[in-house]
Protein backbone atom coordinates (compact mmCIF):
# COMPACT_ATOMS: atom_id res chain seq x y z
CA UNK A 1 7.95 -11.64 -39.27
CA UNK A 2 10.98 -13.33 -40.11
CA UNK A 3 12.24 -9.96 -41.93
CA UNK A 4 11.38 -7.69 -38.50
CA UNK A 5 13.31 -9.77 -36.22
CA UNK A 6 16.21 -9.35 -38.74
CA UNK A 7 16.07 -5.58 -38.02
CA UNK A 8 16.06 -5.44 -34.92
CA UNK A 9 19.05 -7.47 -34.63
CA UNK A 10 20.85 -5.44 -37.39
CA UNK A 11 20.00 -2.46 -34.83
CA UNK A 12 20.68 -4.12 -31.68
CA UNK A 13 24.20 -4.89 -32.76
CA UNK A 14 25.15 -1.96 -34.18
CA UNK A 15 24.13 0.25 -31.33
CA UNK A 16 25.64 -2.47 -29.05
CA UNK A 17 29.15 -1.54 -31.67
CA UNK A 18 28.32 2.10 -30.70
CA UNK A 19 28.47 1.90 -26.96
CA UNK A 20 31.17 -0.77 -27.23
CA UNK A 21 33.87 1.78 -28.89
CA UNK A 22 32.90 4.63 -27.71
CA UNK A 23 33.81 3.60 -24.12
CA UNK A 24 36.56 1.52 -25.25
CA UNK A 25 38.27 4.52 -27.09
CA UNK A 26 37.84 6.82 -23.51
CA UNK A 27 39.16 4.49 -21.27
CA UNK A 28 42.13 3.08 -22.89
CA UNK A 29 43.75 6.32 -21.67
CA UNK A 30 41.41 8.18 -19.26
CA UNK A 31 41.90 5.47 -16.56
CA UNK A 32 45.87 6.18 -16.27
CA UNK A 33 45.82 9.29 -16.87
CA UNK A 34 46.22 10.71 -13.37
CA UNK A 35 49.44 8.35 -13.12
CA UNK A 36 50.93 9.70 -16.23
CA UNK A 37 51.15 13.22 -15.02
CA UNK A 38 52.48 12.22 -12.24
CA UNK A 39 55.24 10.71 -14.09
CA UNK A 40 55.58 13.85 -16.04
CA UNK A 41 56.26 15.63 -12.95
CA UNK A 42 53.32 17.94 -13.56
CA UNK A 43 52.39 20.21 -10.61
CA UNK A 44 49.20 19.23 -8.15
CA UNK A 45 47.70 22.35 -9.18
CA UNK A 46 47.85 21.97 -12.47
CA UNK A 47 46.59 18.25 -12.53
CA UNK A 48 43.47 18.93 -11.36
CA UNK A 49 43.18 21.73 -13.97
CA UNK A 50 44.09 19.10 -17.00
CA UNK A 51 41.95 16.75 -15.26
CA UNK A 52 39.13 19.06 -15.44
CA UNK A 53 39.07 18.26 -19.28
CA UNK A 54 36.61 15.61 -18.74
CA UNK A 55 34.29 18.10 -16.77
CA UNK A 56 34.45 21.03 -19.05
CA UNK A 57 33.69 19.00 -22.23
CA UNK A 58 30.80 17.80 -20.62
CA UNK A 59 29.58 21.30 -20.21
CA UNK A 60 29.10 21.37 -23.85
CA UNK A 61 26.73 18.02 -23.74
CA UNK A 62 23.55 20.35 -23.99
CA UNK A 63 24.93 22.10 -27.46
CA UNK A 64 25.62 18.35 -28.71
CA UNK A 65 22.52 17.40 -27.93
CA UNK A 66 20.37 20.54 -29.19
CA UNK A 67 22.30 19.85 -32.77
CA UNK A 68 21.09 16.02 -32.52
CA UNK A 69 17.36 17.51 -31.59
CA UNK A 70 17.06 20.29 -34.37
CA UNK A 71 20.05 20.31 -36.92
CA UNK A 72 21.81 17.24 -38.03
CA UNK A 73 21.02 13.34 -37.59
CA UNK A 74 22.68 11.88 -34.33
CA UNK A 75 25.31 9.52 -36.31
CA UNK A 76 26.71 12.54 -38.03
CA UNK A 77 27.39 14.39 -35.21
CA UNK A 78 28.57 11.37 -33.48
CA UNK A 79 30.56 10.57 -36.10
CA UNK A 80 32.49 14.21 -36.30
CA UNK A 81 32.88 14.27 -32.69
CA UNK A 82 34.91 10.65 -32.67
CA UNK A 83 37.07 12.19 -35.78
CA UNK A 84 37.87 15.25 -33.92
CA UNK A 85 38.85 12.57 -31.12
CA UNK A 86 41.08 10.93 -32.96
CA UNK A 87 43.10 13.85 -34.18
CA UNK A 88 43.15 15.18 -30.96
CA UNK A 89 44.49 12.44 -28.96
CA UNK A 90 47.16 11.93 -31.62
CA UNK A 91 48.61 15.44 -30.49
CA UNK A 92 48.14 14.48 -27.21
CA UNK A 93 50.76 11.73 -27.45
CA UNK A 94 53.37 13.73 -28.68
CA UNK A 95 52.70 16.67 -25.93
CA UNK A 96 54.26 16.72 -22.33
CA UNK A 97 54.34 20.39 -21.87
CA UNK A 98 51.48 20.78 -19.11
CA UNK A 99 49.76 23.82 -20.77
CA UNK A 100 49.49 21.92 -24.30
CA UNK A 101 48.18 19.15 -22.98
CA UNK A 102 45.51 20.24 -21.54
CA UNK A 103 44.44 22.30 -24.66
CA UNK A 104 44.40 19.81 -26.56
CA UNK A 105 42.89 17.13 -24.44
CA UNK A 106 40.04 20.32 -23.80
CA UNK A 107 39.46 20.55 -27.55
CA UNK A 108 38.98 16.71 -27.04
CA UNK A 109 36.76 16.62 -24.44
CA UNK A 110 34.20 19.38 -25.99
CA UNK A 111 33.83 17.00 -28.84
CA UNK A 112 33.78 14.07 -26.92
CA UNK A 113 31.56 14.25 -23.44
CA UNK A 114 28.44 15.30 -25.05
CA UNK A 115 28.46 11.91 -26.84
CA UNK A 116 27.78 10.11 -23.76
CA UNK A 117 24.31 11.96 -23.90
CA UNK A 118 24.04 11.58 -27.50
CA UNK A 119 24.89 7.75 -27.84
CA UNK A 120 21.99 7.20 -25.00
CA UNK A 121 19.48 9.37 -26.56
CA UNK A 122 20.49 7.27 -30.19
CA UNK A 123 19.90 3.80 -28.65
CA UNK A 124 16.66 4.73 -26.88
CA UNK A 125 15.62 6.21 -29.62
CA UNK A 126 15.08 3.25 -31.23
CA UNK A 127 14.81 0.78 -28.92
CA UNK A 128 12.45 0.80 -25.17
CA UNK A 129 13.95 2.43 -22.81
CA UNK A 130 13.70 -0.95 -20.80
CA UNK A 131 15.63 -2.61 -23.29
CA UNK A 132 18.79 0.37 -23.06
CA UNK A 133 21.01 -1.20 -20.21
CA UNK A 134 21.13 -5.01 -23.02
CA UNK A 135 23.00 -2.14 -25.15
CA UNK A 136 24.38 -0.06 -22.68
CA UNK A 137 26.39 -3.23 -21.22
CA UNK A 138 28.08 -3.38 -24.27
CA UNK A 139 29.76 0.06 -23.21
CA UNK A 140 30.94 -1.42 -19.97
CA UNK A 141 32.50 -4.71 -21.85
CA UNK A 142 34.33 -2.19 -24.40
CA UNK A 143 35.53 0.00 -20.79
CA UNK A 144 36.71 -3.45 -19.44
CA UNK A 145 38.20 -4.39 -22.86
CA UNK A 146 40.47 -1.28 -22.55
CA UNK A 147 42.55 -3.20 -20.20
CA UNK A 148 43.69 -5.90 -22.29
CA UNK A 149 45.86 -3.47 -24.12
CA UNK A 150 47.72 -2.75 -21.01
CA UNK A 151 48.29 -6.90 -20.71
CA UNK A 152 49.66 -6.73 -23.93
CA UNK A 153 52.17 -4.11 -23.87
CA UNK A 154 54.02 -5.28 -20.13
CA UNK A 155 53.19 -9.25 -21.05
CA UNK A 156 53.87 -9.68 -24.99
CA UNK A 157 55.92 -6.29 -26.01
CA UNK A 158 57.25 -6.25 -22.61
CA UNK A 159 56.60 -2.40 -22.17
CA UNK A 160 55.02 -0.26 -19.64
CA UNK A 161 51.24 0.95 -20.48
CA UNK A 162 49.92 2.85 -17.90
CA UNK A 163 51.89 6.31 -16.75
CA UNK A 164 53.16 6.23 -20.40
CA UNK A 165 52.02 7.89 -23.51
CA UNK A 166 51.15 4.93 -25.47
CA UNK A 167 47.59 4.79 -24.12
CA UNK A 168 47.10 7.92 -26.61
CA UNK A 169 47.89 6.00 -29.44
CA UNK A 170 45.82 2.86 -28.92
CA UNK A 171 42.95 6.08 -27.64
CA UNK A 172 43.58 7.88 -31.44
CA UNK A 173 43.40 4.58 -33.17
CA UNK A 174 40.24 3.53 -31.84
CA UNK A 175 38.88 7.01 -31.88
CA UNK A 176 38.37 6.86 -35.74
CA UNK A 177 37.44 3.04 -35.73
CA UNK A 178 34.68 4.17 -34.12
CA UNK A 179 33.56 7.12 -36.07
CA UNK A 180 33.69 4.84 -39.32
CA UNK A 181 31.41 2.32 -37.34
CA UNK A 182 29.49 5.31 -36.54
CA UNK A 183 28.65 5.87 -40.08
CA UNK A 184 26.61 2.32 -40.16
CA UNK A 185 24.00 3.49 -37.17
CA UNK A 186 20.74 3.66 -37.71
CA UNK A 187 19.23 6.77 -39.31
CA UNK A 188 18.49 8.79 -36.02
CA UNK A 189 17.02 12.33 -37.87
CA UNK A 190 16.25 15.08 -36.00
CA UNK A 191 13.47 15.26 -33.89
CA UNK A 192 12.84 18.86 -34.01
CA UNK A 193 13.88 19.80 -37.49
CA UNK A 194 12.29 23.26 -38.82
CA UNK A 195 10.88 24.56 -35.31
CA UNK A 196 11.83 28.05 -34.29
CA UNK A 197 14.92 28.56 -32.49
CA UNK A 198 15.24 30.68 -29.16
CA UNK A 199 18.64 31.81 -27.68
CA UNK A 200 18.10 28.59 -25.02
CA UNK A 201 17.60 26.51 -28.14
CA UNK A 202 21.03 27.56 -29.63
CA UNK A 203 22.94 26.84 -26.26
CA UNK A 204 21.00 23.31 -25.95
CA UNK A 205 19.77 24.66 -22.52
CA UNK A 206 15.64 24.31 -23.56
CA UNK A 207 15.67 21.35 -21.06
CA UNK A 208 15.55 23.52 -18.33
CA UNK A 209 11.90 23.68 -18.75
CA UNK A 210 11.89 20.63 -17.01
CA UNK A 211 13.00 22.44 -13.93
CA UNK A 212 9.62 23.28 -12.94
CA UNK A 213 9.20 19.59 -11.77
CA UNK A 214 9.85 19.67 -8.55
CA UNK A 215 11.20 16.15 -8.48
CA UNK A 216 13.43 16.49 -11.50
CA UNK A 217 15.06 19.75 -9.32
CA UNK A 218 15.70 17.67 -6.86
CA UNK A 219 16.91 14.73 -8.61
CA UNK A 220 19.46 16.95 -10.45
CA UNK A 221 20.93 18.69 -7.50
CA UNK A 222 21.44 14.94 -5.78
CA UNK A 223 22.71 14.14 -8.84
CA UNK A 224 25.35 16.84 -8.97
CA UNK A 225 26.64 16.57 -4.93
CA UNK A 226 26.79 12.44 -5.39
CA UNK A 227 29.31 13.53 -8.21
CA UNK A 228 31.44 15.24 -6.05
CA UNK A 229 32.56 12.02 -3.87
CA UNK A 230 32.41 9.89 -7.20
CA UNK A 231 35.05 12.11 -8.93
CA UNK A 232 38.15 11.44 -6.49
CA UNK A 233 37.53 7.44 -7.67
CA UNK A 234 37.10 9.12 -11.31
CA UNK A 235 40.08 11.30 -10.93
CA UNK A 236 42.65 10.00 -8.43
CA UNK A 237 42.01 6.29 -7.80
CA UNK A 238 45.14 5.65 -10.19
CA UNK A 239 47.02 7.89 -8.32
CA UNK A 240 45.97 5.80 -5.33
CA UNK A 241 47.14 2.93 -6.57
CA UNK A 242 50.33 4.28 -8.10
CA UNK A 243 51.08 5.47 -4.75
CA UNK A 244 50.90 2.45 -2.93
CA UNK A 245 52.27 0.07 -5.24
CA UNK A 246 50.16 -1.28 -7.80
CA UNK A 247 50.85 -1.77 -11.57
CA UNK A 248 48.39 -2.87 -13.66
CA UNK A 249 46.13 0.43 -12.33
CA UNK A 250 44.08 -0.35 -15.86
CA UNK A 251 43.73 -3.98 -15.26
CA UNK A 252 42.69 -3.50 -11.38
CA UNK A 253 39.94 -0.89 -11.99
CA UNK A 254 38.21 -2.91 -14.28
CA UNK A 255 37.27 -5.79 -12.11
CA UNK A 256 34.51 -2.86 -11.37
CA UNK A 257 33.50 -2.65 -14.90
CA UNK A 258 33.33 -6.84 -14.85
CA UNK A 259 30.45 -6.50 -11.74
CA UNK A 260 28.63 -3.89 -14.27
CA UNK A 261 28.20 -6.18 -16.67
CA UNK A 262 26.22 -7.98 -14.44
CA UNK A 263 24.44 -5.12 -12.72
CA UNK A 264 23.25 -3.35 -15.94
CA UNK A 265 21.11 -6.59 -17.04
CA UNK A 266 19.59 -6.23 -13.49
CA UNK A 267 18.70 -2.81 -13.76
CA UNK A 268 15.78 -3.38 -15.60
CA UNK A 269 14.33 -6.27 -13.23
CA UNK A 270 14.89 -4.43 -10.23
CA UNK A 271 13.12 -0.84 -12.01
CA UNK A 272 9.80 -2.92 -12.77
CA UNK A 273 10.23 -4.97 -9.09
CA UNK A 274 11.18 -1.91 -7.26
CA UNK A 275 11.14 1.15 -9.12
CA UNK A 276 13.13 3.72 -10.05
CA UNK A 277 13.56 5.64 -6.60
CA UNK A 278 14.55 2.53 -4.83
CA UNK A 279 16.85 1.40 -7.59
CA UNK A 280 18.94 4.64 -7.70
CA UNK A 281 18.90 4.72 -4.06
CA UNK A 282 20.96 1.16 -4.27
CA UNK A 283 23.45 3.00 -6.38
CA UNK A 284 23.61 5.55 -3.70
CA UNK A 285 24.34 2.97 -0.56
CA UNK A 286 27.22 1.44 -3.00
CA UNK A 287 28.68 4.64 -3.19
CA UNK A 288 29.10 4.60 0.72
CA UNK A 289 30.57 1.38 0.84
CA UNK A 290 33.07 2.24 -1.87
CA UNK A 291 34.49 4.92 0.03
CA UNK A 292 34.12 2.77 3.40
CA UNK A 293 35.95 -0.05 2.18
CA UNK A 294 38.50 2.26 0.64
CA UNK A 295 39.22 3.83 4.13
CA UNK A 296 38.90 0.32 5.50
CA UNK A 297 42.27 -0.55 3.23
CA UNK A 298 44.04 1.90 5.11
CA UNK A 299 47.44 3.02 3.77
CA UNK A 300 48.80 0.01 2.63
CA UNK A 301 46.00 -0.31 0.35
CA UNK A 302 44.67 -4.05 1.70
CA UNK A 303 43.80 -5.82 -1.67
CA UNK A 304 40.60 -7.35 -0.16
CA UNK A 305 39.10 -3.72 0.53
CA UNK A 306 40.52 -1.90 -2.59
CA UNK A 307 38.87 -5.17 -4.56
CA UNK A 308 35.26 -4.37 -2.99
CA UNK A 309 35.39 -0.78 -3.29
CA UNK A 310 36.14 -1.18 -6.62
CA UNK A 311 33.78 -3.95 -7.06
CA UNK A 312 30.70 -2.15 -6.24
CA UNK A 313 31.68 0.18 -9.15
CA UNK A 314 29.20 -1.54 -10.89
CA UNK A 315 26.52 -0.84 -8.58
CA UNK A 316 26.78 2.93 -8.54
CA UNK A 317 26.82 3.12 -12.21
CA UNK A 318 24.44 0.55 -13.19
CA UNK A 319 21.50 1.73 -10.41
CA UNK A 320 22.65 4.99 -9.86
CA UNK A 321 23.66 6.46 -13.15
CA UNK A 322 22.01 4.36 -15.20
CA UNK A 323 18.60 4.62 -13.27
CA UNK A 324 19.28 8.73 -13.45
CA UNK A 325 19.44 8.37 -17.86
CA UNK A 326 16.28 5.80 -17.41
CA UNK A 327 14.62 8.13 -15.05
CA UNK A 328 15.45 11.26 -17.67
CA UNK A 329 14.28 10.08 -20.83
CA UNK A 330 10.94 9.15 -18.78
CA UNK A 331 10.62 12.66 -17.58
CA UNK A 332 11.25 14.12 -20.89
CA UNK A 333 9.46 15.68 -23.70
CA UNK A 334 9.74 13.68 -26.80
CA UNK A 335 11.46 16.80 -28.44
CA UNK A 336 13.69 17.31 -26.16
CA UNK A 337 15.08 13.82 -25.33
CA UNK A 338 19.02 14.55 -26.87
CA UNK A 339 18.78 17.76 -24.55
CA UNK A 340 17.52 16.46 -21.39
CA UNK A 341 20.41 13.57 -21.64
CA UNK A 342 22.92 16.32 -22.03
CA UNK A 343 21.37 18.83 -19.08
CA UNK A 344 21.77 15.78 -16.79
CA UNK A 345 25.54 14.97 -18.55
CA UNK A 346 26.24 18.59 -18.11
CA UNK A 347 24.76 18.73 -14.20
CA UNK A 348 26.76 15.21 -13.00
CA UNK A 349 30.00 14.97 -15.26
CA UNK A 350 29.69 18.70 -16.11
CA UNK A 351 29.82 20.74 -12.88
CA UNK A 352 29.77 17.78 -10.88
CA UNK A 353 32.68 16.65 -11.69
CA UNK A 354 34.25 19.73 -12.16
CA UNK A 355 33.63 21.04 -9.09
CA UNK A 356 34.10 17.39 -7.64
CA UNK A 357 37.90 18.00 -9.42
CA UNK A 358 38.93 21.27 -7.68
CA UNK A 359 37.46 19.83 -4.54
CA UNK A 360 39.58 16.05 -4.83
CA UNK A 361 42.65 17.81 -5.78
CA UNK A 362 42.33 20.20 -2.55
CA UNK A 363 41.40 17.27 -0.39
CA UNK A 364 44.73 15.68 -1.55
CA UNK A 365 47.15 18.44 -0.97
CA UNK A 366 45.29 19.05 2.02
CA UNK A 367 46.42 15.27 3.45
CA UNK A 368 49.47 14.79 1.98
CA UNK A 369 53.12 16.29 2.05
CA UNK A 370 56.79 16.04 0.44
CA UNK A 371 59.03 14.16 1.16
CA UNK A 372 62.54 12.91 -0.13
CA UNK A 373 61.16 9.78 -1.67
CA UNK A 374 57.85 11.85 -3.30
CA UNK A 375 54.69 12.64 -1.71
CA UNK A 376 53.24 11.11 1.73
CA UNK A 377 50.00 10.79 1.36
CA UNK A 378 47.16 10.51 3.86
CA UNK A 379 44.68 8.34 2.41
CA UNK A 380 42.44 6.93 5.74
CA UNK A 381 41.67 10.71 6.32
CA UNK A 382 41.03 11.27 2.39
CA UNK A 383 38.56 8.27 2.12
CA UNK A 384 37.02 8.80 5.55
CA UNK A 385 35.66 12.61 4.46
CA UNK A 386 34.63 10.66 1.07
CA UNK A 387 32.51 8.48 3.52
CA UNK A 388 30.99 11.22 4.97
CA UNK A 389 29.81 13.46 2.23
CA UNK A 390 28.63 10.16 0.09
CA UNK A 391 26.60 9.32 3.32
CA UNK A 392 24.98 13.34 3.50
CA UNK A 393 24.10 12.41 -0.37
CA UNK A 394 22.40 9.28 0.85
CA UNK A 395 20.11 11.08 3.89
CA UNK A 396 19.28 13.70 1.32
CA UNK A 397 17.70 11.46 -1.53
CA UNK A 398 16.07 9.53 1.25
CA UNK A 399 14.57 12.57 2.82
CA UNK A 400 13.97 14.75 -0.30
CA UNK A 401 13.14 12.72 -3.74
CA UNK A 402 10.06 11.36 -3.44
CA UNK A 403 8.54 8.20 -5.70
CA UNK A 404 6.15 9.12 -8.41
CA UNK A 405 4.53 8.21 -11.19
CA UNK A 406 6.92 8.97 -14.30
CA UNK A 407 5.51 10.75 -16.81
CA UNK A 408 6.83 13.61 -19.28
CA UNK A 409 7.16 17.21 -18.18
CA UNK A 410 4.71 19.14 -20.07
């Protein structure tokens, strides 16, 4: 007995190392990014296109996850994919050339957004599915974690962190810390080793069987318009606060990861209390009020308003994005758990995002202008039309998604 409960705490902390890293390693860079091209004096246009990294990698998530399913054993691919990371934001820090840049932070991406899919399907995989937001909240403490690196630089080495290029080093540095902790996971082999391979097999897209559920159609396509509003927080929020006046952009946005922690070890309470439709429709309502309170702030960014919006950051993710990988791995066929993760990764951050991207970076030249000093930007009318199509996303899932009884797509 004695010996059991050993091994599951062996497992339970080194899948809680997993998540911790992996979202460490992405957001000690990702969350200034958008101010560091603006420092570079890169175009709007081509922003959004080097900001679309994130998006397009996660378009491969179904490949990463059909190699997890039928070819190699989920720590090794994890394990490449953090190595390719690491070499990748290396070059990064030593490119400013627009064009370069985003090539190599595209390579970077392909490798690295379908581990978001894979490191869920590894940690359910052995452990309940109730039991994945106790791990997952480990991700969210390595996100918030990120921060402190930014404190360091402007309070002990008394440099500037974010809108630099020294985010890519800590990013590299971390990137193969993790893969070598990667190497210490949990045997995860794969699930559907030997079986005959179809031309949907080889582009991970055998998921898509689970289309025919009428409420996993509908789920996705909710999935991918609530995206759309949550990428101009993804994208631009550092802009935002750039803009307005705001330095430690890294520091600020992860009083939102802080609430997560919290949220994600209520997740599971308020699934078995309330169930899954009513929990992701919590994530939904936060999304509104993010956007309301941002609009609320007006243009001289009122810290009480930008705090909440940014606040509630751990609502959306925790109820809504969480509850959407919860509500997956229920709906999904035991061989086809890595895949299912990555269709929804490839749906939300994939086209989502992408699309959300294009659409965030047109909103913004839409309500904003040159002037001598930079750009004038109009934020009250940006957030306001974030409002509004986060509120359409709200009526729809209310209206369309109906509760259920959760088992696996046959």
């Amino acid at each position: 007995m004695q010996d059991q409960a050993n091994t599951r705490l062996s497992v339970y902390l080194r899948l809680s190392a997993m998540m911790f890293f992996q979202y460490m390693m992405f957001a000690v860079w990702w969350v200034p990014m958008a101010a560091y091209l603006v420092n570079l004096g890169v175009s709007r246009a081509m922003t959004a296109v080097i900001l679309s990294s994130t998006a397009l990698g996660s378009l491969a998530s179904p490949l990463g996850g059909m190699l997890a399913d039928r070819y190699f054993k989920g720590q090794h691919v994890l394990f490449v994919s953090n190595l390719v990371m690491a070499v990748m934001l290396l070059l990064a820090a030593y490119t400013s050339h627009p064009l370069g840049l985003f090539v190599i932070l595209l390579v970077a991406m392909l490798f690295y957004m379908p581990t978001g899919a894979l490191v869920s399907s590894i940690a359910m995989t052995h452990s309940p599915s109730e039991m994945f937001a106790r791990i997952r909240v480990w991700g969210t403490i390595g996100w918030i974690m990120a921060g402190s690196f930014s404190l360091v630089s402007v309070s002990w080495l008394g440099q500037d962190f974010d809108g630099t290029r020294l985010p890519f080093f800590f990013g590299s540095a971390l990137a193969l810390l993790t893969a070598m902790i990667n190497l210490t996971l949990p045997d995860t082999p794969p699930r559907a080793k030997g079986q005959q391979a179809t031309l949907l097999d080889v582009m991970g897209f055998r998921s898509l069987v689970m289309l025919k559920d009428r409420n996993f159609r509908v789920f996705l396509l909710l999935f991918f318009f609530s995206t759309i509003p949550f990428s101009m927080y993804w994208f631009y929020f550092s802009e935002y606060l750039q803009s307005t006046g705001y330095r430690l952009i890294t520091v600020t946005m992860s009083v939102g990861q802080i609430t997560e922690i919290f949220i994600l070890l209520l997740v599971p309470m308020a699934i078995r209390r309330y169930g899954l439709r009513s929990t992701m429709l919590v994530g939904l309502v936060a999304l509104v009020v993010r956007y309301l309170a941002f609009y609320l702030a007006g243009e001289q960014a009122a810290l009480p308003w930008v705090m909440t919006g940014v606040a509630v950051h751990g609502v959306i993710f925790g109820f809504l994005h969480l509850g959407a990988q919860i509500y997956t791995d229920k709906k999904a066929p035991a061989a086809l758990k890595a895949q299912a993760q990555g269709l929804t990764f490839f749906v939300s951050l994939g086209l989502g995002m992408l699309a959300g991207n294009f659409f965030s970076g047109w909103v913004i030249r839409l309500f904003s202008q040159e002037a001598s000093h930079g750009l004038v930007y109009q934020w009250d009318l940006i957030w306001g039309l974030m409002t509004l199509i986060s509120l359409v996303v709200l009526v729809g899932f209310v209206m369309l998604f109906r509760n259920e009884e959760y088992q696996p797509i046959e």
